[in-house]
PDB file of N, CA and C in Angstrom:
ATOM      1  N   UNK A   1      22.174 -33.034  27.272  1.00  0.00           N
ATOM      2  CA  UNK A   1      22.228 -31.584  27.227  1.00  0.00           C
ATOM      3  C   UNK A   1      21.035 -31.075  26.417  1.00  0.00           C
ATOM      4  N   UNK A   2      20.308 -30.214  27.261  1.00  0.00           N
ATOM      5  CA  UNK A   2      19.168 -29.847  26.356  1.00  0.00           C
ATOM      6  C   UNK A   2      19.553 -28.396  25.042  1.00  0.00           C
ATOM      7  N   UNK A   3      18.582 -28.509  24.053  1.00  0.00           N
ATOM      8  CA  UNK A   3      18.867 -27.635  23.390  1.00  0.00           C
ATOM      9  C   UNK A   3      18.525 -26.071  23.823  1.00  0.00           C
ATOM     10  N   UNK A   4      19.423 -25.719  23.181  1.00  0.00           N
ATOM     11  CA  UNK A   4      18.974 -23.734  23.292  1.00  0.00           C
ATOM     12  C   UNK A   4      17.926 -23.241  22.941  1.00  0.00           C
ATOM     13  N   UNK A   5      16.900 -22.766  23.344  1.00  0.00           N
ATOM     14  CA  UNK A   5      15.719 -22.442  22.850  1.00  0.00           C
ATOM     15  C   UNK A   5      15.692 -20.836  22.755  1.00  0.00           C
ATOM     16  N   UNK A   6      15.296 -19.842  21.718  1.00  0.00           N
ATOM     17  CA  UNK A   6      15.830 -18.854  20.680  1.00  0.00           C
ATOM     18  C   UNK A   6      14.853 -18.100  21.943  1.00  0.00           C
ATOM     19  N   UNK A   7      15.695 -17.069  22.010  1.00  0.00           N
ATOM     20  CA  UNK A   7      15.510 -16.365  22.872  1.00  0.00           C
ATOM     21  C   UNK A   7      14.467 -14.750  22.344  1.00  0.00           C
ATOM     22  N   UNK A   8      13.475 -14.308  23.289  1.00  0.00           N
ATOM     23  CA  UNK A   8      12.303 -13.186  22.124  1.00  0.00           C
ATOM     24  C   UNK A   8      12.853 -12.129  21.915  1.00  0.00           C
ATOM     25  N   UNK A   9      13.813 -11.826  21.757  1.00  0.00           N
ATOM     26  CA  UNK A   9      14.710 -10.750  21.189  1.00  0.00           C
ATOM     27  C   UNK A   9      15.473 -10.642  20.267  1.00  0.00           C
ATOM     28  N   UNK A  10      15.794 -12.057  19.424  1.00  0.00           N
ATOM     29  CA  UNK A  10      16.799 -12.408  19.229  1.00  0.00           C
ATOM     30  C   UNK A  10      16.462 -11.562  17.758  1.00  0.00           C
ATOM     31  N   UNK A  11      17.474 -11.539  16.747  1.00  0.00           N
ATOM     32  CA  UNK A  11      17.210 -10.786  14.860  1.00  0.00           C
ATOM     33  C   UNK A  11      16.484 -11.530  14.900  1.00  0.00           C
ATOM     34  N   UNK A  12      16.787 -13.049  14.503  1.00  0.00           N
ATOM     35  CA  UNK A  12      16.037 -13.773  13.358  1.00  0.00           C
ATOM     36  C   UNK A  12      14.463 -12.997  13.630  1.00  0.00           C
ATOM     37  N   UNK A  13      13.816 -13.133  14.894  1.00  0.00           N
ATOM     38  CA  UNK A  13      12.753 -12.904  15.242  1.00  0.00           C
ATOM     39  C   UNK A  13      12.536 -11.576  14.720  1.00  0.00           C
ATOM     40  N   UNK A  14      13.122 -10.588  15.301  1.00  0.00           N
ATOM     41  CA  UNK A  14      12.530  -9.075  14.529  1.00  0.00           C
ATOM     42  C   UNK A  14      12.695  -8.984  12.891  1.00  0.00           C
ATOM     43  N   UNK A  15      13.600  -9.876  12.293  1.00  0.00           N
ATOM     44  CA  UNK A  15      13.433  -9.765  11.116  1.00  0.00           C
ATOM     45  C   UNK A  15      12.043 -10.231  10.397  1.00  0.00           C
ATOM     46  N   UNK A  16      11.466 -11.372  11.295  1.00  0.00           N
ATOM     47  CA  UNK A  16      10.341 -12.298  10.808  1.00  0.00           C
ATOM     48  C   UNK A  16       9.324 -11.392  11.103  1.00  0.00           C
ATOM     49  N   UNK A  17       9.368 -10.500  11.806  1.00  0.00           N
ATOM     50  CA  UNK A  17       8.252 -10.305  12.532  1.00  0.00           C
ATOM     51  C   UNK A  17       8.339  -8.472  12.464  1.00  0.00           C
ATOM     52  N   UNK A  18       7.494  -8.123  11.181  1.00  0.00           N
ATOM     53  CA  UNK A  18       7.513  -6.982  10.427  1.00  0.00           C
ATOM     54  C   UNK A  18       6.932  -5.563  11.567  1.00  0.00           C
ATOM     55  N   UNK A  19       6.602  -5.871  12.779  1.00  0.00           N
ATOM     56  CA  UNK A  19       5.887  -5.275  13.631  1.00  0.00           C
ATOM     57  C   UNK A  19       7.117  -3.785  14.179  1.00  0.00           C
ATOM     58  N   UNK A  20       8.136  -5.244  14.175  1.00  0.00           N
ATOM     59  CA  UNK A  20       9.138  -4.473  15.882  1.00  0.00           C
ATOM     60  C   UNK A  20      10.499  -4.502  14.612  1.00  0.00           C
ATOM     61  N   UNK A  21      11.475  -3.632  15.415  1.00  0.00           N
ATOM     62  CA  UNK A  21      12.765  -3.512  14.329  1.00  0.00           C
ATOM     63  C   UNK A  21      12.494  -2.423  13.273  1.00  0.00           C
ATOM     64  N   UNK A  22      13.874  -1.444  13.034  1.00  0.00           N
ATOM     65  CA  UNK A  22      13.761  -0.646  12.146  1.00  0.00           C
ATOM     66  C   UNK A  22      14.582  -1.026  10.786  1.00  0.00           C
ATOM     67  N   UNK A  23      14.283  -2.442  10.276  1.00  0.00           N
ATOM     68  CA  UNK A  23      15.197  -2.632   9.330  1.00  0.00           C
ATOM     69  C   UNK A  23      14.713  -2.817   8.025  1.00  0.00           C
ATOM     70  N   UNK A  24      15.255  -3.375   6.823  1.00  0.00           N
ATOM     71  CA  UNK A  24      14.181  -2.974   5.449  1.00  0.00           C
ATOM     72  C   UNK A  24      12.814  -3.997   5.756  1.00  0.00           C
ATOM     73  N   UNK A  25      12.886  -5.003   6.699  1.00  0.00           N
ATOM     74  CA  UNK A  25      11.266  -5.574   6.635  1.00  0.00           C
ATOM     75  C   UNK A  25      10.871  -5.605   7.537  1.00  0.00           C
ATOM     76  N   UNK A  26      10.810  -4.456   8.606  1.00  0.00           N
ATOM     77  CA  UNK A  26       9.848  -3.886   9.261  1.00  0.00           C
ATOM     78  C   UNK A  26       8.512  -2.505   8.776  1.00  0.00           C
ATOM     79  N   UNK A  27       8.098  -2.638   9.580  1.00  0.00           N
ATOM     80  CA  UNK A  27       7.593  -1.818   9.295  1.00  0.00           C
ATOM     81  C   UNK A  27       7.551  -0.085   8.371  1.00  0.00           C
ATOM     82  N   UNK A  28       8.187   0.259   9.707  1.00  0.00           N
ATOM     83  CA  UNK A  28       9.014   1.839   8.778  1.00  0.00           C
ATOM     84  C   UNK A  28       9.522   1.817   7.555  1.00  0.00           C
ATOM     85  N   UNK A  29      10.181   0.684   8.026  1.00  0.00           N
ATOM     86  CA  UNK A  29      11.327   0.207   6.042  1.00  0.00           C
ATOM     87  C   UNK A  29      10.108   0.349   5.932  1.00  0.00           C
ATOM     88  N   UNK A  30       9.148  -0.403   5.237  1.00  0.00           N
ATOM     89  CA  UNK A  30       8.230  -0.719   4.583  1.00  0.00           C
ATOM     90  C   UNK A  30       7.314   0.798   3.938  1.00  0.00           C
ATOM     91  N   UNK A  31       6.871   1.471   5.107  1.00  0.00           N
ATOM     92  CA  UNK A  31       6.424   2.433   4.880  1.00  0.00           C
ATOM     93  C   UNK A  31       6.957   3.848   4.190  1.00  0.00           C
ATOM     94  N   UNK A  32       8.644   3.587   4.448  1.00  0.00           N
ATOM     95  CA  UNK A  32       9.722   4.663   3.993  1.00  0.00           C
ATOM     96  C   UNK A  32       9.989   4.011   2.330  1.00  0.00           C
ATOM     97  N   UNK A  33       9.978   3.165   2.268  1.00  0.00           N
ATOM     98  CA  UNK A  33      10.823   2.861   0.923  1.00  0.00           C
ATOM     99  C   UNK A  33      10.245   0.908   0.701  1.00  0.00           C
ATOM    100  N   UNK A  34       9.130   1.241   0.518  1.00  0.00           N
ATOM    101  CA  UNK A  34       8.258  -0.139   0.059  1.00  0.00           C
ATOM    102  C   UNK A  34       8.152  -0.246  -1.424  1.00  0.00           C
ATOM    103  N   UNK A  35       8.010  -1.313  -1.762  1.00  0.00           N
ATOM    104  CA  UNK A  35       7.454  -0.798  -3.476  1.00  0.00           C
ATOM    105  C   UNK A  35       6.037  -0.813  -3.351  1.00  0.00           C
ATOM    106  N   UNK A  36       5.465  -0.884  -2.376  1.00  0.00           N
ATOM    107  CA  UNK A  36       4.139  -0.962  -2.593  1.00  0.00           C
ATOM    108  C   UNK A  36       3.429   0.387  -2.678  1.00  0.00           C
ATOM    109  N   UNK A  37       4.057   1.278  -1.899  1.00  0.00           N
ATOM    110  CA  UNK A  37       4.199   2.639  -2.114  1.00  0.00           C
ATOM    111  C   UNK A  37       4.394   3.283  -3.583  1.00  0.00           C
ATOM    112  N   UNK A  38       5.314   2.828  -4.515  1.00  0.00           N
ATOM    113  CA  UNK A  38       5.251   3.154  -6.078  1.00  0.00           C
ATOM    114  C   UNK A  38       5.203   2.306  -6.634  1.00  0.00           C
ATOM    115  N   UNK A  39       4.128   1.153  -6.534  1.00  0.00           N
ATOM    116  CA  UNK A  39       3.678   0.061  -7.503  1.00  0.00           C
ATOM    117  C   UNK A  39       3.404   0.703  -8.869  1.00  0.00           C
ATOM    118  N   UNK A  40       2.583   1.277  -9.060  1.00  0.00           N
ATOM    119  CA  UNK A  40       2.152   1.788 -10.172  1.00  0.00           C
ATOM    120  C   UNK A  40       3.350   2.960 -10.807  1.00  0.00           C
ATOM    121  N   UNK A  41       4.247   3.534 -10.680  1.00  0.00           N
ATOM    122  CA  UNK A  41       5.512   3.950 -10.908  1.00  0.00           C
ATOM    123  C   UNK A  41       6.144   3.175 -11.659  1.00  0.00           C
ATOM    124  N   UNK A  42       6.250   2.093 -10.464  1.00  0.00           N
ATOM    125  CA  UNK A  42       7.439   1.185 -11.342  1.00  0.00           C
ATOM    126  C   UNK A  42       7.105   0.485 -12.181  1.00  0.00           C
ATOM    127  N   UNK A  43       5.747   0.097 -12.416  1.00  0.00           N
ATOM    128  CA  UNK A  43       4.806  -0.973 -13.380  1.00  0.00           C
ATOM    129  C   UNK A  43       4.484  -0.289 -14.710  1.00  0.00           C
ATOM    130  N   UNK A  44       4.491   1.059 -14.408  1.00  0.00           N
ATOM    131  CA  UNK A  44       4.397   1.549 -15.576  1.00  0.00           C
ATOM    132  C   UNK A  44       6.082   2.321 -16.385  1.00  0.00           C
ATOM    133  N   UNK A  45       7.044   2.389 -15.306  1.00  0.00           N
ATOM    134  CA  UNK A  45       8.223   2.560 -16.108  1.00  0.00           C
ATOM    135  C   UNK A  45       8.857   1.392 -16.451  1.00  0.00           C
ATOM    136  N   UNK A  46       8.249   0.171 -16.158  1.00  0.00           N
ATOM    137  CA  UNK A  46       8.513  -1.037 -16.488  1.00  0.00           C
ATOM    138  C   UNK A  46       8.161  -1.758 -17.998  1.00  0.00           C
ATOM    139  N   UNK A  47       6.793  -1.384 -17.545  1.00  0.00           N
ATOM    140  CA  UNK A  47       6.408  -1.720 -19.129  1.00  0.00           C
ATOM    141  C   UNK A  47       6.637  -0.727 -20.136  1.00  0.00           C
ATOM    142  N   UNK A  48       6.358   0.688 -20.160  1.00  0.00           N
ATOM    143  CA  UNK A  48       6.837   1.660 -21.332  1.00  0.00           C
ATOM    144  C   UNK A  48       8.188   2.000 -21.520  1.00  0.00           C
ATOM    145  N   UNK A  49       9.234   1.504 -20.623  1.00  0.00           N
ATOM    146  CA  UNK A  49      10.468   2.315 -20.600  1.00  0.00           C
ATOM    147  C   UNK A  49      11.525   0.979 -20.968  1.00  0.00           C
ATOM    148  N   UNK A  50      11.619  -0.112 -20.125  1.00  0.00           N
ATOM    149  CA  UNK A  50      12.093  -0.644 -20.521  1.00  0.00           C
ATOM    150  C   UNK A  50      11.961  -2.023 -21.566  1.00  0.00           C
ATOM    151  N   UNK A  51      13.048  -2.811 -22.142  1.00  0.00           N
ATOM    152  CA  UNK A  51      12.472  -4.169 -22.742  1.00  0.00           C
ATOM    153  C   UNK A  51      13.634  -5.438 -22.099  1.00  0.00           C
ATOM    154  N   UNK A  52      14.805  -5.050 -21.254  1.00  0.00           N
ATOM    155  CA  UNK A  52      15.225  -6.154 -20.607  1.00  0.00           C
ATOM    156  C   UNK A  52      14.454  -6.633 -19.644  1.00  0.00           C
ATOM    157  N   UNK A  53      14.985  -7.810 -18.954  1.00  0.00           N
ATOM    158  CA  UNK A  53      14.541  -8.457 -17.879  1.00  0.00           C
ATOM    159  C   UNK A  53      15.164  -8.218 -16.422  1.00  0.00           C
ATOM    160  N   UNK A  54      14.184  -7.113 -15.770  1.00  0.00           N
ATOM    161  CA  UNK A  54      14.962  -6.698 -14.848  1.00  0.00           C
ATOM    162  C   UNK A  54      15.090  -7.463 -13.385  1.00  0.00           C
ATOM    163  N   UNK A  55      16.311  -7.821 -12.466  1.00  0.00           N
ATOM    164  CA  UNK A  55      16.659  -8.597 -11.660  1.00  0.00           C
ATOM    165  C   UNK A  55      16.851  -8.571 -10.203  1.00  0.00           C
ATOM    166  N   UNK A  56      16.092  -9.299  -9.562  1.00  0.00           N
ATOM    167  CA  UNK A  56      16.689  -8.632  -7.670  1.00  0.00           C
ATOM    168  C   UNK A  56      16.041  -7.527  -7.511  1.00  0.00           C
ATOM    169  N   UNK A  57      17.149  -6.105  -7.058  1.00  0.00           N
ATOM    170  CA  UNK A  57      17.359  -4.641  -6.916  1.00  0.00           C
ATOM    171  C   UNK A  57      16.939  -3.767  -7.779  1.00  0.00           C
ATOM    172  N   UNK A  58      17.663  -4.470  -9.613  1.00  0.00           N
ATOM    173  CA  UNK A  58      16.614  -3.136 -10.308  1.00  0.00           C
ATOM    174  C   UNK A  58      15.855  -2.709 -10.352  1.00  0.00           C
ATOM    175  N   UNK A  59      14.436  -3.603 -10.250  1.00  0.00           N
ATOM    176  CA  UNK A  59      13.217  -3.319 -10.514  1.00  0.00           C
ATOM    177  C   UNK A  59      12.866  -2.040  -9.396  1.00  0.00           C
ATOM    178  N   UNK A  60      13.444  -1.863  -7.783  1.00  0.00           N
ATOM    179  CA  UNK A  60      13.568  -1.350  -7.110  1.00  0.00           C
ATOM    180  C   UNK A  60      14.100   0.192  -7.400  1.00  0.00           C
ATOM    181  N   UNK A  61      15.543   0.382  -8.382  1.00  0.00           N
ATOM    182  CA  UNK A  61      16.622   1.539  -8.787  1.00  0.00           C
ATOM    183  C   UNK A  61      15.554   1.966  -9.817  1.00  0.00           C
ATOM    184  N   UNK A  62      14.481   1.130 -10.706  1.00  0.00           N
ATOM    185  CA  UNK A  62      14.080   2.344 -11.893  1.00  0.00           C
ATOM    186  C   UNK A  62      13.050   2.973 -11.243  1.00  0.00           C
ATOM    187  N   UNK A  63      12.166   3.592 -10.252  1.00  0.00           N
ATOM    188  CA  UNK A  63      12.086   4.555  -9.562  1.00  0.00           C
ATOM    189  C   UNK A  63      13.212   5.667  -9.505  1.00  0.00           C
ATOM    190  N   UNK A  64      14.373   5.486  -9.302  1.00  0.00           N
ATOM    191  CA  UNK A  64      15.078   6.489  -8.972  1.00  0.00           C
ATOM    192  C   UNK A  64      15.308   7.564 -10.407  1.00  0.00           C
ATOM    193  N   UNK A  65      14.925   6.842 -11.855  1.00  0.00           N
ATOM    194  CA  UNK A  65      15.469   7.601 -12.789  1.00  0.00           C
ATOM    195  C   UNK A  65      13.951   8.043 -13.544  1.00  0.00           C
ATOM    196  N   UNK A  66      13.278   8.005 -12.812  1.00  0.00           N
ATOM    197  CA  UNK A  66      11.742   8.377 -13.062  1.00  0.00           C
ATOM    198  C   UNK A  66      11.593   9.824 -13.415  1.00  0.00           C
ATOM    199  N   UNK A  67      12.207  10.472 -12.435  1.00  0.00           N
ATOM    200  CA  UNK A  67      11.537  12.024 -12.696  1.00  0.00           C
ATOM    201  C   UNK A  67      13.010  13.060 -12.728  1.00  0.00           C
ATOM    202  N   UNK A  68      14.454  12.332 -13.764  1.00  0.00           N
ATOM    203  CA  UNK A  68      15.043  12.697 -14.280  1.00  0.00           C
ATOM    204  C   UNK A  68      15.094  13.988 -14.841  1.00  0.00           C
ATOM    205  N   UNK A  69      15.376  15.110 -15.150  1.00  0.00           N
ATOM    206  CA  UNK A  69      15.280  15.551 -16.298  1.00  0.00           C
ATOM    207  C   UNK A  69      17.424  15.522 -17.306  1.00  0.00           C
ATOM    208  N   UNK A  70      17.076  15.807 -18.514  1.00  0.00           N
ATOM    209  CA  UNK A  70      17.920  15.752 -19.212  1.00  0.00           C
ATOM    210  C   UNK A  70      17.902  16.717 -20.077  1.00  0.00           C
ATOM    211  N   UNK A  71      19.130  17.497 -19.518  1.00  0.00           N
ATOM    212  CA  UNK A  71      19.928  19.062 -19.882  1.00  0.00           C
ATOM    213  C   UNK A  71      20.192  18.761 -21.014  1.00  0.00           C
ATOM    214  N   UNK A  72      20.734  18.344 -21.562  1.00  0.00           N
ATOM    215  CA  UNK A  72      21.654  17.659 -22.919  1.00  0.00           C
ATOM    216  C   UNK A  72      20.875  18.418 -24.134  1.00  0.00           C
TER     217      UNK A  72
END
């Protein structure tokens, strides 16, 4: 019995292959919500803001508390 050979449509492929697919590692993702887009954002609320070691996703979330303000 011969094996299954992966068919050109299949995820794995659009995931690998940053061209085609609207998912976080395609393209659009990329262009909508990349970090490469706020490298310098996050590199610098990285180094002045925080002193833990941030993991995975965070480094991603401290963008979001960037341009805060605080009523208090």
């Amino acid at each position: 019995m011969a094996l299954q050979k992966p068919m050109p449509g299949t995820a794995r492929r659009r995931k690998a292959d940053w061209v085609r697919g609207r998912g976080p590692d395609s393209m659009r993702g990329e262009l909508k919500r990349g970090i490469s887009l706020r490298r310098k954002q996050l590199n610098k609320k990285v180094r002045h803001g925080t002193k833990e070691v941030l993991r995975h996703a965070e480094y991603k979330r401290v963008v979001k508390t960037l341009y805060e303000v605080d009523f208090t």
